[in-house]
C-alpha atoms as a PDB file:
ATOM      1  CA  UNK A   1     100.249  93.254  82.015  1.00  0.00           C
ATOM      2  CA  UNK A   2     103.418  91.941  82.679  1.00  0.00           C
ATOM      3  CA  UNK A   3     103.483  90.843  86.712  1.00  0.00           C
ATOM      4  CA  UNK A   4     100.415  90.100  87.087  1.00  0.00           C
ATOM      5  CA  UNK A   5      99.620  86.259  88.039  1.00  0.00           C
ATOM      6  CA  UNK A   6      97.010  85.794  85.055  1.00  0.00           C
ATOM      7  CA  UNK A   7      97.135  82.158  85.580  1.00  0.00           C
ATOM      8  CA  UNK A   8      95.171  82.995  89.228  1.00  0.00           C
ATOM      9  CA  UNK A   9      92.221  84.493  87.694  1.00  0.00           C
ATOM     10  CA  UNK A  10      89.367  83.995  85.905  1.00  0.00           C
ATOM     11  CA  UNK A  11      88.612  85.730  82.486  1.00  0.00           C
ATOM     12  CA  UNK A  12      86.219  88.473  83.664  1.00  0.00           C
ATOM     13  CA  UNK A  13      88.654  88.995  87.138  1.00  0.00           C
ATOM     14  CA  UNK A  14      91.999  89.194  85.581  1.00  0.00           C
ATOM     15  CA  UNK A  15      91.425  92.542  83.435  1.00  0.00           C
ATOM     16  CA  UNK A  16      90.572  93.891  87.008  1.00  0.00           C
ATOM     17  CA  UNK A  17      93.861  92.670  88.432  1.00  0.00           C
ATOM     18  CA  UNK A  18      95.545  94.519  85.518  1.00  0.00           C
ATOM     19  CA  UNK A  19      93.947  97.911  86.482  1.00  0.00           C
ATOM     20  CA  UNK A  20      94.771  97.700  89.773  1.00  0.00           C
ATOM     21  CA  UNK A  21      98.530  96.813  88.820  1.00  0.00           C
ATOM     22  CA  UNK A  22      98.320 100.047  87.079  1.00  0.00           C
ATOM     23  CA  UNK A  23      96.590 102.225  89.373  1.00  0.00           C
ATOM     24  CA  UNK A  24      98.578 101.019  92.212  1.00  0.00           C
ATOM     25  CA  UNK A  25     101.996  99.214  91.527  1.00  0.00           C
ATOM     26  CA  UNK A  26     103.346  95.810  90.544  1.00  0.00           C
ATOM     27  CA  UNK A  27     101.654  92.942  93.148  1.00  0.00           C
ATOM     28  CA  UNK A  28      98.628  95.091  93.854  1.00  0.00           C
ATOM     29  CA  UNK A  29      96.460  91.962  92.331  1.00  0.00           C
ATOM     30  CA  UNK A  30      97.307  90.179  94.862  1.00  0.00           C
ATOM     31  CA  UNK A  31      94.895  91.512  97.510  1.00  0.00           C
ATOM     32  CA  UNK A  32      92.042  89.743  96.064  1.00  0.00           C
ATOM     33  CA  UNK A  33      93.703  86.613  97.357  1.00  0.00           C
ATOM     34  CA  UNK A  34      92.810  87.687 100.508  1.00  0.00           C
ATOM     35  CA  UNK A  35      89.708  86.969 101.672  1.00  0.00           C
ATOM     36  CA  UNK A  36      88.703  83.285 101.030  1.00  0.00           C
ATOM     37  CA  UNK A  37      85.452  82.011 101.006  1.00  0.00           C
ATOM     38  CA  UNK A  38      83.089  79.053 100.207  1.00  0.00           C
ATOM     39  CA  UNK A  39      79.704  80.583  98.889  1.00  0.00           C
ATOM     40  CA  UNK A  40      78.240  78.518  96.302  1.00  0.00           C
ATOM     41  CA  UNK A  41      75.062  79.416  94.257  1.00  0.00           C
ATOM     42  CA  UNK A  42      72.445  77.551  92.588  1.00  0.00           C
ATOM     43  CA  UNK A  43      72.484  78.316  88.357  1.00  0.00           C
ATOM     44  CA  UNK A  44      70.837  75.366  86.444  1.00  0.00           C
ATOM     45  CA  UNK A  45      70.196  73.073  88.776  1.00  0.00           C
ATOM     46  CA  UNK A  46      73.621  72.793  90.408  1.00  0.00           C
ATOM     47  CA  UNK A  47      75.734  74.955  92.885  1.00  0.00           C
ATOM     48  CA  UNK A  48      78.373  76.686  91.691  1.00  0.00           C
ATOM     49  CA  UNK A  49      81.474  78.939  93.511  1.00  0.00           C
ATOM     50  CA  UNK A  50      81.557  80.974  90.480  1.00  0.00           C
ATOM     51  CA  UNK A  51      80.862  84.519  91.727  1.00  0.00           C
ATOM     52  CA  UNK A  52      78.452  87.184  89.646  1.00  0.00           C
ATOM     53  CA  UNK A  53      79.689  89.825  87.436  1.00  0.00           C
ATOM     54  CA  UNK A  54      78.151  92.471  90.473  1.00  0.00           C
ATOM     55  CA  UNK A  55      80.329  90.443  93.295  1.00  0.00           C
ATOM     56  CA  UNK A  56      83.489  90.673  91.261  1.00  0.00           C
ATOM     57  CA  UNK A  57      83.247  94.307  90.368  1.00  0.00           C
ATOM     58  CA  UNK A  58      82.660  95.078  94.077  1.00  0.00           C
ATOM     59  CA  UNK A  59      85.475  93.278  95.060  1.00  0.00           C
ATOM     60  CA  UNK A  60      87.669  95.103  92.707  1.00  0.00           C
ATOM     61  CA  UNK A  61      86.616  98.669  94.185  1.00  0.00           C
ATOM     62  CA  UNK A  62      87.503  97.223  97.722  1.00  0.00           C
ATOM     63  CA  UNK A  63      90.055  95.024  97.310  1.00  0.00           C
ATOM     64  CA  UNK A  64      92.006  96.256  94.289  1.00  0.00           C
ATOM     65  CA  UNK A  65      91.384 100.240  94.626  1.00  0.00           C
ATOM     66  CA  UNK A  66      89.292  99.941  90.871  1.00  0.00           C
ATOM     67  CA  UNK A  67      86.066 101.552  89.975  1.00  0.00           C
ATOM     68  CA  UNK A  68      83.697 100.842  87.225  1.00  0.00           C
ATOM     69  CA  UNK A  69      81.053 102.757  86.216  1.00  0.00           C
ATOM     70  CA  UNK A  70      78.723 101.404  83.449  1.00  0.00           C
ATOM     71  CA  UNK A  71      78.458 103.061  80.583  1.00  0.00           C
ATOM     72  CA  UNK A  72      75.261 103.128  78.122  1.00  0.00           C
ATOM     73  CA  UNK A  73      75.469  99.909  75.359  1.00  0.00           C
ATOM     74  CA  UNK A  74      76.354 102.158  72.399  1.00  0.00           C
ATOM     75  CA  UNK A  75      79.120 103.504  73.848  1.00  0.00           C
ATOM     76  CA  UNK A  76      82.038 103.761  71.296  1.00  0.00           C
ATOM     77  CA  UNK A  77      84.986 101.844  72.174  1.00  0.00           C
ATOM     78  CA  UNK A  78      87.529 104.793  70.849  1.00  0.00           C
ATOM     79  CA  UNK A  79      85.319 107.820  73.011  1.00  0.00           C
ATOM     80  CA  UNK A  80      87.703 107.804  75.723  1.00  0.00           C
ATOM     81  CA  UNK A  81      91.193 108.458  74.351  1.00  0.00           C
ATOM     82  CA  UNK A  82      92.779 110.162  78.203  1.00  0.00           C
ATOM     83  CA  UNK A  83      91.382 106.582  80.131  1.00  0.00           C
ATOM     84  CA  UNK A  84      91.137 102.708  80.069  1.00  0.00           C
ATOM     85  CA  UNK A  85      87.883 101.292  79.392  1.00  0.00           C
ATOM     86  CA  UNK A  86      87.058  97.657  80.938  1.00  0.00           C
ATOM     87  CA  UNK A  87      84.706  95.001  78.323  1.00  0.00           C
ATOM     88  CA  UNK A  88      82.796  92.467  78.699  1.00  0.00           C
ATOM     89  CA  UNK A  89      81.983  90.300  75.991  1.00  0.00           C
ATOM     90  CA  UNK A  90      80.802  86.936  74.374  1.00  0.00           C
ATOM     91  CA  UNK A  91      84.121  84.934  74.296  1.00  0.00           C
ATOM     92  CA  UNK A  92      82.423  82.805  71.468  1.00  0.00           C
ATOM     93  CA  UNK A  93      82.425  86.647  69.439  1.00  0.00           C
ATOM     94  CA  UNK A  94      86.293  87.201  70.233  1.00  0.00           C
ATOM     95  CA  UNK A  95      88.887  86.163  67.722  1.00  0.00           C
ATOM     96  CA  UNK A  96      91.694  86.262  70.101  1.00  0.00           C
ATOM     97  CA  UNK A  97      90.124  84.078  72.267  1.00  0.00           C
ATOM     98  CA  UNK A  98      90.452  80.085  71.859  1.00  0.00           C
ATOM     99  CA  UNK A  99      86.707  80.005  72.501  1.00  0.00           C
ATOM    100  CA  UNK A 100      86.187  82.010  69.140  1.00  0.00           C
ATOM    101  CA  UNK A 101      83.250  80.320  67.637  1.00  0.00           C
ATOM    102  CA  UNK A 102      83.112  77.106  69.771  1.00  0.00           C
ATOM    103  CA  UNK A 103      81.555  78.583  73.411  1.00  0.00           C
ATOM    104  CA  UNK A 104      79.063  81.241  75.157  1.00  0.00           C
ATOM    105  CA  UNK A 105      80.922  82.893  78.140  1.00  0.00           C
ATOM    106  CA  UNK A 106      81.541  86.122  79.751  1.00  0.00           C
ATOM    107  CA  UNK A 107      85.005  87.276  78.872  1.00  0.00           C
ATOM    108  CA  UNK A 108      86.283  90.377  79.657  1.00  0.00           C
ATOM    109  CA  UNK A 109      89.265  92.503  77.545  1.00  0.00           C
ATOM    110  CA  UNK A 110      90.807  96.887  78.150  1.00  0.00           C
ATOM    111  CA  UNK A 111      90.791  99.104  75.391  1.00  0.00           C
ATOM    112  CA  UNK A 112      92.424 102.199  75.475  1.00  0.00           C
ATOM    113  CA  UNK A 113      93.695 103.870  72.486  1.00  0.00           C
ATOM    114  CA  UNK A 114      97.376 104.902  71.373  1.00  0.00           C
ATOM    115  CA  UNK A 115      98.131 107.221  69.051  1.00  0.00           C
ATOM    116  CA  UNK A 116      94.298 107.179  67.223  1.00  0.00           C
ATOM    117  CA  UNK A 117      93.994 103.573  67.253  1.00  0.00           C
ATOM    118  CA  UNK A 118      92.251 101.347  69.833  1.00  0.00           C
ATOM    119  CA  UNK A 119      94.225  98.841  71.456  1.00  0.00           C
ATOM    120  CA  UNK A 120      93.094  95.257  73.109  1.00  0.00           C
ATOM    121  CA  UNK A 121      94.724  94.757  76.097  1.00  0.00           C
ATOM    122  CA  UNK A 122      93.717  90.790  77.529  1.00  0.00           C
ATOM    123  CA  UNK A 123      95.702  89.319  80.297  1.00  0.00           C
ATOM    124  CA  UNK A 124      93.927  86.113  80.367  1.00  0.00           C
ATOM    125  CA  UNK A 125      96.070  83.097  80.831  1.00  0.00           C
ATOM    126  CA  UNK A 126      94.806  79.399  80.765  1.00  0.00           C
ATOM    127  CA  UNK A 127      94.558  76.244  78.482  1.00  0.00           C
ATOM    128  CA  UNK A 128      91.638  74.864  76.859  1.00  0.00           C
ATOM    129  CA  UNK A 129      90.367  72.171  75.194  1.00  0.00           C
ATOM    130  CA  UNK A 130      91.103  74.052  71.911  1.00  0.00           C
ATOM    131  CA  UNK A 131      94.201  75.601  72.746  1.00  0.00           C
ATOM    132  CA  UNK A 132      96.267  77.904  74.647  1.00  0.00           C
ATOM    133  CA  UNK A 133      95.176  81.196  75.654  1.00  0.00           C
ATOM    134  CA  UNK A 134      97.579  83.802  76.355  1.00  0.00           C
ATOM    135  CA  UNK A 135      97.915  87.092  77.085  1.00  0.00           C
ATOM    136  CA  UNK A 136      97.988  89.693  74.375  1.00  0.00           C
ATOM    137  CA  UNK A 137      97.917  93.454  73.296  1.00  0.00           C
ATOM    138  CA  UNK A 138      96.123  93.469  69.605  1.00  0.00           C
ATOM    139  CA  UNK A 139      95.719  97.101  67.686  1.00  0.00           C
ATOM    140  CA  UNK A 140      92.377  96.646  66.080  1.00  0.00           C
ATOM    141  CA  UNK A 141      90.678  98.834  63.500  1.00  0.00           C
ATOM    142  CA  UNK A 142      87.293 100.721  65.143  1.00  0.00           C
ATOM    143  CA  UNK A 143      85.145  98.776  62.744  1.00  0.00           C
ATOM    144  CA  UNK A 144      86.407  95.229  64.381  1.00  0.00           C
ATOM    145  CA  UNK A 145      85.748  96.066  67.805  1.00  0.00           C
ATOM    146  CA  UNK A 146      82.097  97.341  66.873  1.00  0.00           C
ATOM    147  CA  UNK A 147      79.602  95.225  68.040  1.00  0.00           C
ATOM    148  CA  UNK A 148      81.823  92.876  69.913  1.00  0.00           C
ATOM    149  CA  UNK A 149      81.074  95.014  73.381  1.00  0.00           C
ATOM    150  CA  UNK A 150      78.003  93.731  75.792  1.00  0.00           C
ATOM    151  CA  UNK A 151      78.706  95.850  78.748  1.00  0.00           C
ATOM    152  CA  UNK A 152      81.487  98.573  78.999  1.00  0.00           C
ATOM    153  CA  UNK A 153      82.672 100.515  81.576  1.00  0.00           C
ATOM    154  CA  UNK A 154      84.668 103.359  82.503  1.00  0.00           C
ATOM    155  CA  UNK A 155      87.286 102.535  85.268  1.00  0.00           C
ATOM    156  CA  UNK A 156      89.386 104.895  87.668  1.00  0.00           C
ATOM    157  CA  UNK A 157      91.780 104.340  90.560  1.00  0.00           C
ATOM    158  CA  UNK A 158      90.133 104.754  94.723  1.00  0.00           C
ATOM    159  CA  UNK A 159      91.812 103.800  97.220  1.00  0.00           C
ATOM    160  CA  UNK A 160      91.293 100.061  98.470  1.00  0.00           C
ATOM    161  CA  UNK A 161      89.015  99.715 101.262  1.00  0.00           C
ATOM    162  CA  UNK A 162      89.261  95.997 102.267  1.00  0.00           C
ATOM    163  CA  UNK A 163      90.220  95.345 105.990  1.00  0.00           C
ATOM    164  CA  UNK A 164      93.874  94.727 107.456  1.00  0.00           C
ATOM    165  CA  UNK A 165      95.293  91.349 107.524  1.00  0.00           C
ATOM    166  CA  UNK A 166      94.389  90.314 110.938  1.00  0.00           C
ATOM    167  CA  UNK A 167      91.058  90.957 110.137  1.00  0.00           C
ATOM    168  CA  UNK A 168      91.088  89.012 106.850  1.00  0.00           C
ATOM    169  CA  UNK A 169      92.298  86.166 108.642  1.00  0.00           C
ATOM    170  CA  UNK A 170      89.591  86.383 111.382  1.00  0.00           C
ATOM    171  CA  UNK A 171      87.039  86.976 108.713  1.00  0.00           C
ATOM    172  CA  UNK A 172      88.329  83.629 106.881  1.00  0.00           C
ATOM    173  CA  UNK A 173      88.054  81.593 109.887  1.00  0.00           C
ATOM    174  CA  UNK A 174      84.830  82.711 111.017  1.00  0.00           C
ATOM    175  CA  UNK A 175      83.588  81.999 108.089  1.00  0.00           C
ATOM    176  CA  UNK A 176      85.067  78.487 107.645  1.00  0.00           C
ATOM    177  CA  UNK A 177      84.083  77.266 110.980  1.00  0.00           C
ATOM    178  CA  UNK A 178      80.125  78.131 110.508  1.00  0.00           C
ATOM    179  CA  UNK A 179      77.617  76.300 110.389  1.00  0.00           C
ATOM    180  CA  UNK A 180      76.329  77.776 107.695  1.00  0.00           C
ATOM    181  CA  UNK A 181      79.407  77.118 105.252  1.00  0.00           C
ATOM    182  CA  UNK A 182      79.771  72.940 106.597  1.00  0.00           C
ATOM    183  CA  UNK A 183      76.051  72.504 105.540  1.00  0.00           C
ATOM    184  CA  UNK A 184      76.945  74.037 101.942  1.00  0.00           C
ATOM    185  CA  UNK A 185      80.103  72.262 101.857  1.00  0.00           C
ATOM    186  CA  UNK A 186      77.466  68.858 102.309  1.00  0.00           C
ATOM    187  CA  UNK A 187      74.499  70.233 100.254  1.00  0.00           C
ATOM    188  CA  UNK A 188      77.344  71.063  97.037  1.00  0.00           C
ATOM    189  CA  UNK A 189      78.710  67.813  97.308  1.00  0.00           C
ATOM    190  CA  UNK A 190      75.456  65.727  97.188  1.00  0.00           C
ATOM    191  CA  UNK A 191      74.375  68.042  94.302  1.00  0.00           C
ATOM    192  CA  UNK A 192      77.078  66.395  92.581  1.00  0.00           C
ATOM    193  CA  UNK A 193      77.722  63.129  93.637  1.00  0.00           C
ATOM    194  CA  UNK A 194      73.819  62.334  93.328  1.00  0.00           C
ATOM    195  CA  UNK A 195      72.795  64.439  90.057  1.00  0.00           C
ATOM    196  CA  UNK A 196      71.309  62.003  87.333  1.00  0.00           C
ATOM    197  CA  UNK A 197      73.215  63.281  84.780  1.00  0.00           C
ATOM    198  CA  UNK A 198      76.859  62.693  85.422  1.00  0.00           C
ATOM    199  CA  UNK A 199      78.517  63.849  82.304  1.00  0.00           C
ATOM    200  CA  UNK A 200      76.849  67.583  83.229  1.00  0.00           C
ATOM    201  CA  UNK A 201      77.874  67.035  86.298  1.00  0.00           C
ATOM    202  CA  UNK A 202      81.313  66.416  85.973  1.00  0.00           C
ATOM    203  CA  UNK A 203      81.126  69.436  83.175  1.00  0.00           C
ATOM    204  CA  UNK A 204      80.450  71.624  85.607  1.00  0.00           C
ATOM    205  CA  UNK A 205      82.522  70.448  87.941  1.00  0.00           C
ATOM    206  CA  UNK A 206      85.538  70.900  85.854  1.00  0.00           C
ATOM    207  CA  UNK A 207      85.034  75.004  85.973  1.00  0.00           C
ATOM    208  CA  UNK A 208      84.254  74.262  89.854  1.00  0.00           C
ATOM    209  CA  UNK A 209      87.417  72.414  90.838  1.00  0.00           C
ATOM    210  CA  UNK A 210      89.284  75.280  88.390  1.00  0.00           C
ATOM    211  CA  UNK A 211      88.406  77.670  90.084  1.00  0.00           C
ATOM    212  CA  UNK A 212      88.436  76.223  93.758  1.00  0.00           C
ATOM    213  CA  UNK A 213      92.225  75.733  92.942  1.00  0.00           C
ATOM    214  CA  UNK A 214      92.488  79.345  91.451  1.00  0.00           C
ATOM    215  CA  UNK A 215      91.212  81.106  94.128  1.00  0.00           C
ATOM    216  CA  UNK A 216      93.149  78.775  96.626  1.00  0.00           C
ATOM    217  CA  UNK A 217      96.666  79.597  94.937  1.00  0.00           C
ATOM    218  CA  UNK A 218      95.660  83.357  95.089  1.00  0.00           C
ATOM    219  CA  UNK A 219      95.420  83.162  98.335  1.00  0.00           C
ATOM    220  CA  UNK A 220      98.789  81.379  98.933  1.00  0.00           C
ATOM    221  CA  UNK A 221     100.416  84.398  97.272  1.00  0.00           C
ATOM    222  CA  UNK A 222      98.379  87.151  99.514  1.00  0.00           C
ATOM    223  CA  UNK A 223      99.621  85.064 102.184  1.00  0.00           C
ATOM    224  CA  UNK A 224     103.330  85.199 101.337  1.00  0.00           C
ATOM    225  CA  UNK A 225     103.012  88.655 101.139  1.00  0.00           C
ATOM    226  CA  UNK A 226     101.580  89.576 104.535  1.00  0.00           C
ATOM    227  CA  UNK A 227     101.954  86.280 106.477  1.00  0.00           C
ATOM    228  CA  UNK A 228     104.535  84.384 104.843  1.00  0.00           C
ATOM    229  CA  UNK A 229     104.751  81.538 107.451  1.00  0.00           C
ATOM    230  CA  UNK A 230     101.560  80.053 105.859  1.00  0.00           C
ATOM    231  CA  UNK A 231     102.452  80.640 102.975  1.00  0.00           C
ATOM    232  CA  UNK A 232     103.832  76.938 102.094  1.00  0.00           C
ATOM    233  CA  UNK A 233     100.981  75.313 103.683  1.00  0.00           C
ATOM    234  CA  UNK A 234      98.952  77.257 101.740  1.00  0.00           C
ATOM    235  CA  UNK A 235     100.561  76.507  98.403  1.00  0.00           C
ATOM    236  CA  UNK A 236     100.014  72.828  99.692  1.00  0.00           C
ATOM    237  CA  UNK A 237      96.599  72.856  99.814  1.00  0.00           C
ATOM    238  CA  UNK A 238      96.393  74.566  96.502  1.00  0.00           C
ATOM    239  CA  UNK A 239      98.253  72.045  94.913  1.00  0.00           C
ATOM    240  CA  UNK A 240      95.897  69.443  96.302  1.00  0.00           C
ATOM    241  CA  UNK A 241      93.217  71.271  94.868  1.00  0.00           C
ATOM    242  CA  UNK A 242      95.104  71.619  91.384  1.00  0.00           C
ATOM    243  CA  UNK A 243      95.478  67.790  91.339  1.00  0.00           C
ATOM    244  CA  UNK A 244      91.585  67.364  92.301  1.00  0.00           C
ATOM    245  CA  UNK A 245      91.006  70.027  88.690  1.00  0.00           C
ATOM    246  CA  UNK A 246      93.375  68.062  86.967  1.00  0.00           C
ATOM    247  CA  UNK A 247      91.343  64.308  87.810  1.00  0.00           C
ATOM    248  CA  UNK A 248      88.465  66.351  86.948  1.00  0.00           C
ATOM    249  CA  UNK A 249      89.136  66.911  83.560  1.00  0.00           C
ATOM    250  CA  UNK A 250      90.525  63.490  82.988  1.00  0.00           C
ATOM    251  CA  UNK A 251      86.768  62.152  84.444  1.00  0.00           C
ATOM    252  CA  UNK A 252      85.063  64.441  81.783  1.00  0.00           C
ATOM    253  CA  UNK A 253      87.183  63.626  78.756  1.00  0.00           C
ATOM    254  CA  UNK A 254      86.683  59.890  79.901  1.00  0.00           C
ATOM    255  CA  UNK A 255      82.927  60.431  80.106  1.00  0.00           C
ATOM    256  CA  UNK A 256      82.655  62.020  77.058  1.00  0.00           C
ATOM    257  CA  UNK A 257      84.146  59.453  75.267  1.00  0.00           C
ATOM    258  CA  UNK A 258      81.512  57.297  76.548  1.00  0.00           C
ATOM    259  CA  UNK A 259      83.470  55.645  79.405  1.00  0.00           C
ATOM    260  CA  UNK A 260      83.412  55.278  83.130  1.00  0.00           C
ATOM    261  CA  UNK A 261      84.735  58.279  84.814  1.00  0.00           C
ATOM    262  CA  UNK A 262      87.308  57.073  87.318  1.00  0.00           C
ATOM    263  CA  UNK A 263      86.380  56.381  90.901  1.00  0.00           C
ATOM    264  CA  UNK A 264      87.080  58.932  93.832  1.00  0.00           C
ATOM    265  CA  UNK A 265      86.620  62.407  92.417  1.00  0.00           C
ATOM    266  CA  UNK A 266      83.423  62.822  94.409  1.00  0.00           C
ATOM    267  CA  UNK A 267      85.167  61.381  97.778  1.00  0.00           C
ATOM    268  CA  UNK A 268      88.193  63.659  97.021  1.00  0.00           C
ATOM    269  CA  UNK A 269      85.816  66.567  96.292  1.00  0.00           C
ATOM    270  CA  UNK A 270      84.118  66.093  99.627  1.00  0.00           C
ATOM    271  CA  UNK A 271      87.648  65.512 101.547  1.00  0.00           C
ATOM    272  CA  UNK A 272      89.299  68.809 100.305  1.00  0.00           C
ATOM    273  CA  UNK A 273      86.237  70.959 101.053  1.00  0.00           C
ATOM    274  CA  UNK A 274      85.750  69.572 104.712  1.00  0.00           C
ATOM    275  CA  UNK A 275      89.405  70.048 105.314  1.00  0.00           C
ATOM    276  CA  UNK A 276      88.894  73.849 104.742  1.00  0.00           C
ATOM    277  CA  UNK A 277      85.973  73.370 107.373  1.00  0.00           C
ATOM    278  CA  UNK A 278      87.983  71.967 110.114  1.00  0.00           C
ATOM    279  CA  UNK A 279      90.819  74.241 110.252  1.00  0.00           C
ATOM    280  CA  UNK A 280      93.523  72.777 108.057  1.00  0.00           C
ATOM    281  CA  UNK A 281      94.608  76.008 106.614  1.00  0.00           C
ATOM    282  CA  UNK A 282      92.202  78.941 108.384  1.00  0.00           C
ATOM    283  CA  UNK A 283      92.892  77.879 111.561  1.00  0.00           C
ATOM    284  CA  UNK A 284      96.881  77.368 112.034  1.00  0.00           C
ATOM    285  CA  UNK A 285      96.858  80.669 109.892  1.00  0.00           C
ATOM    286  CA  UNK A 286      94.494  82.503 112.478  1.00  0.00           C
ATOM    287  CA  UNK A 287      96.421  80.660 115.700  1.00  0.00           C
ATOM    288  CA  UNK A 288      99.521  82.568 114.715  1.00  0.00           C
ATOM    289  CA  UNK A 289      97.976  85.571 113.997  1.00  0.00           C
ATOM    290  CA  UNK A 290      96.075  85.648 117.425  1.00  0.00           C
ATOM    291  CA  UNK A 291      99.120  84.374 119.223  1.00  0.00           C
ATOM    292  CA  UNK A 292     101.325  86.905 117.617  1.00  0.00           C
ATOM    293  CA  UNK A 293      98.650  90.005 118.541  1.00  0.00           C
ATOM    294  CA  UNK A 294      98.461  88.742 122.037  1.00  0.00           C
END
């Protein structure tokens, strides 16, 4: 696990990262940060960014050179001894986890087993309301990891797929500069600016603004590997949106304590979202590209 940049991912993603690490060499994570995107989806009554369990496993065969294959749900975590196996789980059913018997979410954790007993591998890296999570590599009896498992899969290395570069790049600004992604960029922010209930608003967009900021720092570090002149601007943009995570944890703390959130996290929402639109980052990144081709 060591060299991957845990801190980038989410908790089902980063377990990916660390396959493809493995399968391919230290910084192959890092492709993911390529493509960049702005693709939010209705789940309770508000948008979210958050991708599905299908788009991130597709994304790993592409981008990262892993395959998954599902296995059937009483598959025994200690079957495979020759290969890695990649878990998803209820966080809220994992001791390691600070979630452990506080939250429902999709977490995801390798086993693989060494010398006869099964092994936890869990790269994920982030702080929580309840603590620090960190990663680890647990030994854990067969009887503990029964029952924990809600979808496993058998993983092997392919060879990535995703496009070159310049085609990333174009891809990124296409996309950015549609119509199509400016009216989501307006719909998402009315969802939450005008939603009656602010404190599940402002819950939600907490994990939004997390992983807007995430994804937005992996990029940065695809960038410095394949265009590294945009690579600062890049990091900029993610630190904005970092700061914007930050004041939106603050809000919902504030609000749950039964006070006024502070003003401007909408606005701010709003301002970094239609500066991705009209070519702050995409586009200088693209011009030099182009210009460099030409």
């Amino acid at each position: 696990m060591a060299g991957v940049a845990a801190e980038l991912f989410d908790c089902v993603l980063v377990n990916l990262a660390v396959l493809a690490d493995l399968h391919h060499g230290p910084g192959a994570h890092r492709a993911l940060g390529g493509p960049l995107r702005f693709r939010p989806r209705r789940v309770d009554g508000l948008p979210t960014v958050e991708p599905t369990t299908s788009h991130r496993l597709d994304a790993a065969r592409t981008h990262l050179g892993v395959a998954a294959e599902e296995l059937p749900g009483d598959t025994d975590l200690t079957d495979d001894p020759r290969g890695v196996l990649y878990v998803l789980a209820d966080a809220h059913e994992l001791p390691w986890v600070p979630y452990y018997q506080r939250q429902h979410m999709e977490h995801s954790f390798l086993v693989h087993v060494d010398n006869g007993v099964p092994v936890v591998l869990d790269a994920y890296h982030n702080d929580t309301p309840w603590g620090a999570a960190r990663p680890v590599r647990l030994p854990l009896p067969v009887d503990a990891l029964r029952g924990l498992a809600v979808r496993v899969f058998r993983t092997w290395p392919r060879e990535p797929s995703g496009p070159s570069p310049d085609r990333v790049l174009a891809a990124n600004a296409e996309h950015f500069r549609s119509a199509e992604t400016r009216a989501a960029v307006e719909s998402y922010t009315l969802a939450y600016r005008h939603h009656p209930d602010q404190l599940a608003a402002v819950t939600a967009l907490a994990l939004e603004t997390w992983l807007l900021a995430r994804s937005h720092a992996l990029h940065a570090r695809w960038l410095d590997d394949h265009r590294p002149e945009g690579a600062a601007r890049a990091a900029e943009d993610a630190r904005r949106w970092s700061d914007l995570a930050e004041r939106a944890y603050i809000a919902l703390r504030r609000l749950q304590r039964g006070r006024q959130a502070p003003p401007g996290l909408h606005d701010r929402l709003a301002e970094l979202l239609r500066a991705d639109t009209t070519g702050s980052l995409w586009e200088a990144q693209w011009t030099s590209t182009a210009s460099k081709s030409s």
